[in-house]
Protein backbone atom coordinates (compact mmCIF):
# COMPACT_ATOMS: atom_id res chain seq x y z
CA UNK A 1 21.47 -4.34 8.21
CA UNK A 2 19.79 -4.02 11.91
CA UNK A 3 19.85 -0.62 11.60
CA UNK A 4 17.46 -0.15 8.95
CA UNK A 5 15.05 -2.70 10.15
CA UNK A 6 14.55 -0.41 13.33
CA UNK A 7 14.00 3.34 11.60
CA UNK A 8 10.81 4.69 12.56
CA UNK A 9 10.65 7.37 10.24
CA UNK A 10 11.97 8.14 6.99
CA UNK A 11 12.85 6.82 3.97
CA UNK A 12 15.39 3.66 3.18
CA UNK A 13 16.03 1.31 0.47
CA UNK A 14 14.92 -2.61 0.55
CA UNK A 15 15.20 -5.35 -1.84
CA UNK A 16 11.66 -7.10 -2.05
CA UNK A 17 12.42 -10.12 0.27
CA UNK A 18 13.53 -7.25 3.43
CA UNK A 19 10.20 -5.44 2.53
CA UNK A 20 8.32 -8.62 3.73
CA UNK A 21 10.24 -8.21 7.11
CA UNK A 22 10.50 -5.20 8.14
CA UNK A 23 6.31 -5.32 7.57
CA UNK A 24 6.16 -7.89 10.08
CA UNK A 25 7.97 -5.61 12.07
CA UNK A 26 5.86 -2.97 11.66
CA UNK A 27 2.40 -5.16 11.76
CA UNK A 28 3.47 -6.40 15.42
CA UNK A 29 3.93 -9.99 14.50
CA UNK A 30 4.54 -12.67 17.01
CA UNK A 31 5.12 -15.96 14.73
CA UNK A 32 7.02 -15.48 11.38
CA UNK A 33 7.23 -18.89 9.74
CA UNK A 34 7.10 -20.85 6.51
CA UNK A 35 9.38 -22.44 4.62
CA UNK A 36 11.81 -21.17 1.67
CA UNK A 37 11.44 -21.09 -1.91
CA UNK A 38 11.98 -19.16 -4.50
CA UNK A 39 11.21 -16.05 -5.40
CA UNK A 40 10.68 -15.60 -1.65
CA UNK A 41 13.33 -17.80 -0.23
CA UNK A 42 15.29 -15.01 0.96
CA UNK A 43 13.27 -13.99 3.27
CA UNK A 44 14.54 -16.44 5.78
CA UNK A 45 18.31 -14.80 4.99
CA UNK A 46 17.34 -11.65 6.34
CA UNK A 47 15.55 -13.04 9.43
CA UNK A 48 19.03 -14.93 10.23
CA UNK A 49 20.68 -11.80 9.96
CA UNK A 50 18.26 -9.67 11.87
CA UNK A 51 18.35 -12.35 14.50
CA UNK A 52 18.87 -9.72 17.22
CA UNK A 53 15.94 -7.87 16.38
CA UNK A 54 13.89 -10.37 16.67
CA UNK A 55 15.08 -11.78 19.97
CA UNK A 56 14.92 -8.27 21.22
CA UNK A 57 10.98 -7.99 20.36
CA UNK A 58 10.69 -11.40 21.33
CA UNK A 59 9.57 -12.71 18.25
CA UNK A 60 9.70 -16.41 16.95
CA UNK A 61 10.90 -16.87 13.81
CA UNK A 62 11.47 -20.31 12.42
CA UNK A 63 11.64 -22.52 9.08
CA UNK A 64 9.05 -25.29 9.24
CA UNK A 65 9.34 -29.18 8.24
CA UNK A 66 7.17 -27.86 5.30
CA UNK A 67 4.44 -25.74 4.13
CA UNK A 68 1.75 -27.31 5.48
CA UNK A 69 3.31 -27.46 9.45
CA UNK A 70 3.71 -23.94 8.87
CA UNK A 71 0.35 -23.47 8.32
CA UNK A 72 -0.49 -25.38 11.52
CA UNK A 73 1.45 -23.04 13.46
CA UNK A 74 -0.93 -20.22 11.95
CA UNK A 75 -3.77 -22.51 13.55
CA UNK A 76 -2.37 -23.30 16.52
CA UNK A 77 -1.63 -19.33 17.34
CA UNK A 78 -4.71 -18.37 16.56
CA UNK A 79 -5.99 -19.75 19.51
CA UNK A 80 -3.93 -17.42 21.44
CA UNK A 81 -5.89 -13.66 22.08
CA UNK A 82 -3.98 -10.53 20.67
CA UNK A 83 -1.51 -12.60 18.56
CA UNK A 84 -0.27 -12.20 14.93
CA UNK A 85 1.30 -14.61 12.87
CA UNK A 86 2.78 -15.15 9.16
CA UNK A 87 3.65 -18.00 7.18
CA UNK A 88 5.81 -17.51 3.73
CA UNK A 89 6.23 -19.77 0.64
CA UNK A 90 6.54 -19.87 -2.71
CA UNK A 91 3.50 -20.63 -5.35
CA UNK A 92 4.10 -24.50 -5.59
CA UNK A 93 4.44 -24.59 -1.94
CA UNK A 94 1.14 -22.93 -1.42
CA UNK A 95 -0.21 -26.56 -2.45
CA UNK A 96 1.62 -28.57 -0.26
CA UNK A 97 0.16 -25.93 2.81
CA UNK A 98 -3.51 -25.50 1.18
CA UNK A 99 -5.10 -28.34 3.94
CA UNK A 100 -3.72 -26.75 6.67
CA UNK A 101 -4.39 -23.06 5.06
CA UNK A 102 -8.29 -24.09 4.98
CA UNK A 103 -8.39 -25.26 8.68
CA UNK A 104 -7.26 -21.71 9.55
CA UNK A 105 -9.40 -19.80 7.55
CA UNK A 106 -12.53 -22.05 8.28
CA UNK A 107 -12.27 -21.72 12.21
CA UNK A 108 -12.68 -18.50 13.94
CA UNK A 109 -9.98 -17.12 15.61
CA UNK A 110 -9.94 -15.96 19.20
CA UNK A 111 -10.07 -12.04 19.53
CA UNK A 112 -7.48 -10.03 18.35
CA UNK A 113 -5.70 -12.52 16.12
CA UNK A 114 -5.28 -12.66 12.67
CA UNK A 115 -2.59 -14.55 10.34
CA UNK A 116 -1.39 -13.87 6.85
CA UNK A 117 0.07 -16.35 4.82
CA UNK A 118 2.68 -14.91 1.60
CA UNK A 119 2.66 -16.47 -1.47
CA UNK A 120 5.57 -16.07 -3.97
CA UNK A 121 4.46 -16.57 -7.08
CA UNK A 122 7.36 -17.20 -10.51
CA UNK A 123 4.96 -16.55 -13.54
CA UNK A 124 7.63 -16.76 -15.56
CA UNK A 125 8.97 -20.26 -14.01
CA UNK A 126 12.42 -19.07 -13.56
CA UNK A 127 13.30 -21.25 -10.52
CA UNK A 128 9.63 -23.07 -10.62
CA UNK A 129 8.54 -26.68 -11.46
CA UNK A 130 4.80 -26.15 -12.96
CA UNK A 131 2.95 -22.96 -13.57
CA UNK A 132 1.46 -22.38 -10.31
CA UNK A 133 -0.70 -19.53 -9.96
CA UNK A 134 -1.41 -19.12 -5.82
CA UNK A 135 -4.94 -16.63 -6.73
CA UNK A 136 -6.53 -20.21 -7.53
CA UNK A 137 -4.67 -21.58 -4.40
CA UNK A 138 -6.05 -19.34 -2.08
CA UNK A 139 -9.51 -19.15 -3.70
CA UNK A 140 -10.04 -22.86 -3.16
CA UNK A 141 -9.93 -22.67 0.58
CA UNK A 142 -12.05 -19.13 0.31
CA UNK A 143 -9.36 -17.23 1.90
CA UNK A 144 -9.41 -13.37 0.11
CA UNK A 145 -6.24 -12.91 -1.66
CA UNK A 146 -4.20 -9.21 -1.16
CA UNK A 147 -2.01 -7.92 -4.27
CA UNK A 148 0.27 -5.13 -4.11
CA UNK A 149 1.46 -3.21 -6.53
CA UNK A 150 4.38 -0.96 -5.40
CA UNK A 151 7.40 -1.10 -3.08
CA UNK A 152 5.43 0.28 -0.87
CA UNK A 153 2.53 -1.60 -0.57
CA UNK A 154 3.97 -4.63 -0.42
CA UNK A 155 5.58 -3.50 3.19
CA UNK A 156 2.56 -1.33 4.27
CA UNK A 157 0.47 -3.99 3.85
CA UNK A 158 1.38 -6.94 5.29
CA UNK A 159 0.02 -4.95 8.38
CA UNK A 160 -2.54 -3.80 6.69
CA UNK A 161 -3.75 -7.32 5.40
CA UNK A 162 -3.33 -8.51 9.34
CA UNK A 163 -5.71 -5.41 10.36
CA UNK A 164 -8.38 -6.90 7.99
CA UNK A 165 -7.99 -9.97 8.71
CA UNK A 166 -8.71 -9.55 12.46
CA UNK A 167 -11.65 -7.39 11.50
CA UNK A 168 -13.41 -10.18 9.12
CA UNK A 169 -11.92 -13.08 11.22
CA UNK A 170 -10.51 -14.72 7.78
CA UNK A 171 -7.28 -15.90 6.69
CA UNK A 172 -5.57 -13.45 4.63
CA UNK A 173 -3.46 -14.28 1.79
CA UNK A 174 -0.89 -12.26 -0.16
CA UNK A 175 0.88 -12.68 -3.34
CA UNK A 176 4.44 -11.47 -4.14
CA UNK A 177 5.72 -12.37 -7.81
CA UNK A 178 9.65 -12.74 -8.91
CA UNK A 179 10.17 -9.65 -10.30
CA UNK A 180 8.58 -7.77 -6.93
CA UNK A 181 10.56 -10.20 -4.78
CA UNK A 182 14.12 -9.97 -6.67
CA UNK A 183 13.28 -5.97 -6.75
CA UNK A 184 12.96 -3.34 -4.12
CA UNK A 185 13.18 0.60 -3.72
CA UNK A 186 12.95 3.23 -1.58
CA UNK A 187 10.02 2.99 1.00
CA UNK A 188 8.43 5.19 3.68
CA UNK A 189 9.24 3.36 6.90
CA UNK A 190 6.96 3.64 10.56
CA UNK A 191 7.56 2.49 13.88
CA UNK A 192 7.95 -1.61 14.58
CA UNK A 193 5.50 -3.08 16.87
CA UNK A 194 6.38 -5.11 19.60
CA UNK A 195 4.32 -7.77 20.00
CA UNK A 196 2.13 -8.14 23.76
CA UNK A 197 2.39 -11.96 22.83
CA UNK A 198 5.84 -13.12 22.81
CA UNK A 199 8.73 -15.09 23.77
CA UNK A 200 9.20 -12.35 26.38
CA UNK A 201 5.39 -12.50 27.28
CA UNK A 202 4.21 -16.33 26.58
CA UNK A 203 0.86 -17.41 27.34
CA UNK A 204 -0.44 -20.86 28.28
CA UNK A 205 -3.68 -21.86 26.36
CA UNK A 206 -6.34 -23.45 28.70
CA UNK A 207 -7.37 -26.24 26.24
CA UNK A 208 -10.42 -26.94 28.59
CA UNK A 209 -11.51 -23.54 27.39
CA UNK A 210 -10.92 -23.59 23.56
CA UNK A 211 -14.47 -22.68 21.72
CA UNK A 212 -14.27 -26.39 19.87
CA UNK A 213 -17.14 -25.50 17.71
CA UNK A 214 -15.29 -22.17 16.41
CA UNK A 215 -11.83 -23.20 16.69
CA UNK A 216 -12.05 -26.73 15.85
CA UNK A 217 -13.06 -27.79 11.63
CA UNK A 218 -14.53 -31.02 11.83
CA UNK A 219 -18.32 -32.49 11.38
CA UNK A 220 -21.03 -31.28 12.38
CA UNK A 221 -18.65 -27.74 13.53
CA UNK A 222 -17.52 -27.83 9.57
CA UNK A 223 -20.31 -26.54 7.55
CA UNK A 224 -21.29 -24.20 10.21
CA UNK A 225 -18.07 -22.90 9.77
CA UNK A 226 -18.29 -22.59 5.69
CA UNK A 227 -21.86 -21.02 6.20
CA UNK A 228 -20.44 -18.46 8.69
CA UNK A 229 -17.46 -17.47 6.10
CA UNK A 230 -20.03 -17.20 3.28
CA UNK A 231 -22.89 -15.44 5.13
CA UNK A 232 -21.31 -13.57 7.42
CA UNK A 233 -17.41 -13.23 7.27
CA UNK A 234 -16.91 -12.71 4.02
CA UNK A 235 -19.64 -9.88 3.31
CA UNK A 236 -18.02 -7.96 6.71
CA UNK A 237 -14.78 -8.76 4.79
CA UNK A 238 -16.53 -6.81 1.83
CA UNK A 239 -17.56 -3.72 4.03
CA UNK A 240 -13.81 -3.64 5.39
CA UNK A 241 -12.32 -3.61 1.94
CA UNK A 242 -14.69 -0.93 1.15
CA UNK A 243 -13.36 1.17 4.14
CA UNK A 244 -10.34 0.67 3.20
CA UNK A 245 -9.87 2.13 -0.52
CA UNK A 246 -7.55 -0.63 -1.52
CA UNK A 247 -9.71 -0.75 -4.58
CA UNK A 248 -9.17 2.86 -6.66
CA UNK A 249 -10.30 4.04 -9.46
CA UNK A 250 -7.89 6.37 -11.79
CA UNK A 251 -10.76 8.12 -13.98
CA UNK A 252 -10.03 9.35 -17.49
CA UNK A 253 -12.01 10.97 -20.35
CA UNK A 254 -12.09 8.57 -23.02
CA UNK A 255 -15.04 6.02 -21.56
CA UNK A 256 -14.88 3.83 -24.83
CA UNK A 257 -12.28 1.60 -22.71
CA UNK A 258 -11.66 0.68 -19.38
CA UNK A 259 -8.97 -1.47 -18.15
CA UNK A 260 -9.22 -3.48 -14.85
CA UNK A 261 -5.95 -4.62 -13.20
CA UNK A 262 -3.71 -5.30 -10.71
CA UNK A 263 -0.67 -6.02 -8.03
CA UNK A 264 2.72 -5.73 -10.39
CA UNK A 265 1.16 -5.86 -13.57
CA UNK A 266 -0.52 -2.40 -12.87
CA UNK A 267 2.97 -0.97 -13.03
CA UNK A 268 3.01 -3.12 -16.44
CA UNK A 269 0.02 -1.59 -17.84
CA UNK A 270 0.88 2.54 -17.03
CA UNK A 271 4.26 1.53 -18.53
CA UNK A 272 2.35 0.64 -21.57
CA UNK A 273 -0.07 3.28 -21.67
CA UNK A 274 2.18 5.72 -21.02
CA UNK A 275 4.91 4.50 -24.08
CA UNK A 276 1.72 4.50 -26.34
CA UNK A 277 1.12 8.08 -25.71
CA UNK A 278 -1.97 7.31 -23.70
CA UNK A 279 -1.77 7.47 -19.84
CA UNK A 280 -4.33 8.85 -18.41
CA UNK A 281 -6.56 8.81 -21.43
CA UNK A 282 -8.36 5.77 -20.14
CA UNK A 283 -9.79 4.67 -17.17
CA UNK A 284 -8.16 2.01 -14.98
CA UNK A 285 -9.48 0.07 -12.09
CA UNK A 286 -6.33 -1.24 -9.51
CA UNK A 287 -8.11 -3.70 -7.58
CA UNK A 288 -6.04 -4.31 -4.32
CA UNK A 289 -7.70 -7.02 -3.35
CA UNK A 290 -8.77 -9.78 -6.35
CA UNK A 291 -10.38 -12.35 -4.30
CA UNK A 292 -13.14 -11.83 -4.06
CA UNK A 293 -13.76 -8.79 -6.51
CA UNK A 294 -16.21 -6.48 -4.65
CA UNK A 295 -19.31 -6.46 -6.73
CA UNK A 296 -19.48 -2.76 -6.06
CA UNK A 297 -16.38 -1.13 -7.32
CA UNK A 298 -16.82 -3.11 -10.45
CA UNK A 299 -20.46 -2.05 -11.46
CA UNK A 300 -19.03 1.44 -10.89
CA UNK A 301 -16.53 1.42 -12.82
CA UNK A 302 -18.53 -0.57 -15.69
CA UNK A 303 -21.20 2.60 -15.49
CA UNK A 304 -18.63 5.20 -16.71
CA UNK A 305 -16.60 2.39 -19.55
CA UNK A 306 -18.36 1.00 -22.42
CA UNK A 307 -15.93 -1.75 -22.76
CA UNK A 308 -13.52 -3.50 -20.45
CA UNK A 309 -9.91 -5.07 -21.19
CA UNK A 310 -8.41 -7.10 -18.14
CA UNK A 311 -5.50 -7.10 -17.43
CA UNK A 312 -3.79 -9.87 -15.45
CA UNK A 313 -1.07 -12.53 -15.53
CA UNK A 314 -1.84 -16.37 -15.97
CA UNK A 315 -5.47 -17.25 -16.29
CA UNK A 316 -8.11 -15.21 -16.03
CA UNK A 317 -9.06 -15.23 -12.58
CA UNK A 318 -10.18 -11.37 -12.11
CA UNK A 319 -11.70 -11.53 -15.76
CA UNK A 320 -14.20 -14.75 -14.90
CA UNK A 321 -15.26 -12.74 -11.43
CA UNK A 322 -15.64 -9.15 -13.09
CA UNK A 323 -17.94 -11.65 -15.92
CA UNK A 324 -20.39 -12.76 -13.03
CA UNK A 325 -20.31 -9.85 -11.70
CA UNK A 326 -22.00 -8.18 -14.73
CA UNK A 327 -23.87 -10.89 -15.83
CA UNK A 328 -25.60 -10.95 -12.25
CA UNK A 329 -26.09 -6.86 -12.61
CA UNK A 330 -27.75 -7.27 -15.96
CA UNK A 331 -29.81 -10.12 -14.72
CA UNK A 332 -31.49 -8.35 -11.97
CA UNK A 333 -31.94 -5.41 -14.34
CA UNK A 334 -29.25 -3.09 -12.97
CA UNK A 335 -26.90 -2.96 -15.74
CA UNK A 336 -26.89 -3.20 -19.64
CA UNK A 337 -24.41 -5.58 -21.00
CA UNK A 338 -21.07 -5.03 -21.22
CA UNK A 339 -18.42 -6.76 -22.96
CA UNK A 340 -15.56 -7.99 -21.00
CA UNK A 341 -12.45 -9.29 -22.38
CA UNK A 342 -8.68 -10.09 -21.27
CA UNK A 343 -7.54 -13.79 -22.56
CA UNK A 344 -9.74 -12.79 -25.56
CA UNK A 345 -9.33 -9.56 -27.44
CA UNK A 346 -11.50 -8.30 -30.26
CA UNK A 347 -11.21 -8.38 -33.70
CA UNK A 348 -10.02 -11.98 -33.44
CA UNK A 349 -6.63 -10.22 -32.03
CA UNK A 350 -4.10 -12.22 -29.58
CA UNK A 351 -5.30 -10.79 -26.00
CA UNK A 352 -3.44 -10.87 -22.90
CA UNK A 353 -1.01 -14.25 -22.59
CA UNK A 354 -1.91 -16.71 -20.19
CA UNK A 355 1.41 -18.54 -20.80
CA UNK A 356 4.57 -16.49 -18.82
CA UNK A 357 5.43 -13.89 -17.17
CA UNK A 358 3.99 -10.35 -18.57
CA UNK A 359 6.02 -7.57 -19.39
CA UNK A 360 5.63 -4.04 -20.93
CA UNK A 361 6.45 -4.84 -24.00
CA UNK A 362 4.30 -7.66 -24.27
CA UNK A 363 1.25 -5.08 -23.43
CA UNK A 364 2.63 -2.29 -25.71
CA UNK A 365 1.98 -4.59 -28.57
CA UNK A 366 -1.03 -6.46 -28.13
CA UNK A 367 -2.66 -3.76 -26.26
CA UNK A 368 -1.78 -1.36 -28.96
CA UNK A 369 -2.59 -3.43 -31.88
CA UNK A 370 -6.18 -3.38 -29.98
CA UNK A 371 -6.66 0.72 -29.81
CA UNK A 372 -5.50 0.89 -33.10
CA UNK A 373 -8.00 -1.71 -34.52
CA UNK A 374 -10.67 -0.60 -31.90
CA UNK A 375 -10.30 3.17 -31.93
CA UNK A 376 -9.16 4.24 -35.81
């Protein structure tokens, strides 16, 4: 078990839970907390059985009381310079932590810190109460919401999401769903990072010295703090994401349709294309990051479809942003209309569920039922 939480190079196998680890590991975490739920419960196994490695790097790792102390402990380590911390829950639990999530996003961290809090989301309610959806979650306290598609990403960039959220000095929240969690492959692994701030290196926090108007989220410090994150943090947020291609476009000749998706059910959609005899023939925008959709990539993208088909698990929370988005263009005259539709298909056919989990088959059909009737 150890030793494949400690290869630097290489390939290995992890199941989706371990994947969240080991890219703590490799993002240089100091604080890994949360509390455990499914589909991400497990994650808290592995960091009881990789209990060495961790108190060889010095990190803490710990189960909170609940969600929402957990997300304290994000606030309260953000005062510390240099230090990265992560909090882990599932989609219901993202609730009970959404106060404390706001706090931390609203005040400004000190330099060098950043914190990432993982959602696990169960669209298919296996193990889950209600039908929570943690996108909604996450855009209620403005805190830009991360969703990986692949093995791969889902490890690479929990350090990736911590990089980003340093630069734009936001909260940065992730989403993980059942079947990525319960699942796993073979990844590309890098070196861990030691963290400079650690049980081995602790730091005592000079309260007389804390920047209470930045740091602390309470009147009159409160809306200067949500004017900051709308006027300034979130548009550098914007220029980072741009940097960073987590966005990409996968062209292809037949403009009539493009399809905007992403995290898992990107791997849903190629499945389906690719069963209906038509990957590649389409277009396809994988947005990495859906909160909030970058105005840019979108208008793009829109320029070179004539239609677009969204698609995206639960409601339609990338559909209603990619709507403004062109509504806005066309407004100011930068963009004939273009019809957007996801929940909604044409032809008065059944578009993309909103109740469930999605599958491939589900998309073969309706999604195929739509070329044929748009198409033919």
């Amino acid at each position: 078990m150890e030793n494949r939480f400690t290869l630097a190079e290489g390939s290995e196998v992890f199941e989706g839970n371990e994947l969240i680890v080991k890219g703590a590991l490799e993002a240089g975490v100091s604080l890994f907390t949360g509390y455990p739920g499914s589909p991400v419960a497990g994650v808290f196994t592995v960091l009881e059985q990789i209990s060495d490695v961790l108190k060889e790097y010095g990190i803490k790792g710990i189960i909170a009381n609940n969600e929402n102390q957990a997300a304290s402990m994000l606030h309260g380590a953000m005062s510390v310079p240099g230090v990265r911390a992560m909090a882990v829950f599932k989609s219901v639990g993202a609730y009970v932590a959404l106060d404390g999530m706001a706090i931390v996003n609203y005040t400004i961290p000190e330099a060098g810190s950043a914190a990432l809090c993982v959602a696990g989301d169960d669209p298919a309610l296996s193990s889950t109460q209600v039908g929570a959806d943690s996108r909604y979650t996450f855009f209620s306290a403005k805190i830009p919401v991360f969703e990986p598609a692949t093995n791969q990403e889902i490890k690479d960039w929990i350090k990736l999401a911590l990089d980003i959220a340093g630069r734009s000095q936001l909260l940065a929240g992730m989403i993980i769903t059942t079947n990525q969690a319960d699942g796993g492959g073979t990844v590309i692994v890098h070196p861990n990072v030691k963290p400079v701030i650690s049980m081995h290196h602790p730091v005592m926090v000079d309260t007389s010295k804390i920047r209470v108007r930045q740091r602390v989220a309470v009147p009159p410090n409160s809306g200067e703090l949500e004017r900051d994150i709308i006027e300034r943090r979130m548009p550098l947020f914007l220029e980072v994401i741009r940097e960073s291609g987590l966005n990409r476009v996968e062209p292809g000749p037949d403009r009539r349709i493009g399809f905007v998706t992403s995290g898992n059910t990107y791997n849903y959609l190629r499945h389906a294309l690719y069963e209906l005899g038509t990957d590649g023939e389409f277009p396809v925008l994988k947005l990495g990051v859906t909160y909030p959709v970058d105005p840019e990539v979108v208008l793009a993208f829109a320029a070179n479809a004539d239609e677009l088909f969204v698609v995206e698990e639960k409601r339609g929370f990338i559909e209603s942003q990619v709507v403004e988005i062109l509504r806005n263009a066309r407004q100011e005259g930068r963009m004939e209309s273009r019809d957007v539709w996801g929940k909604r298909f044409p032809d008065g056919l059944p578009g993309i569920p909103e109740a469930g989990a999605l599958n491939p088959g589900i998309l073969i059909k309706r999604i195929g039922n739509m070329l044929l009737a748009r198409l033919t």
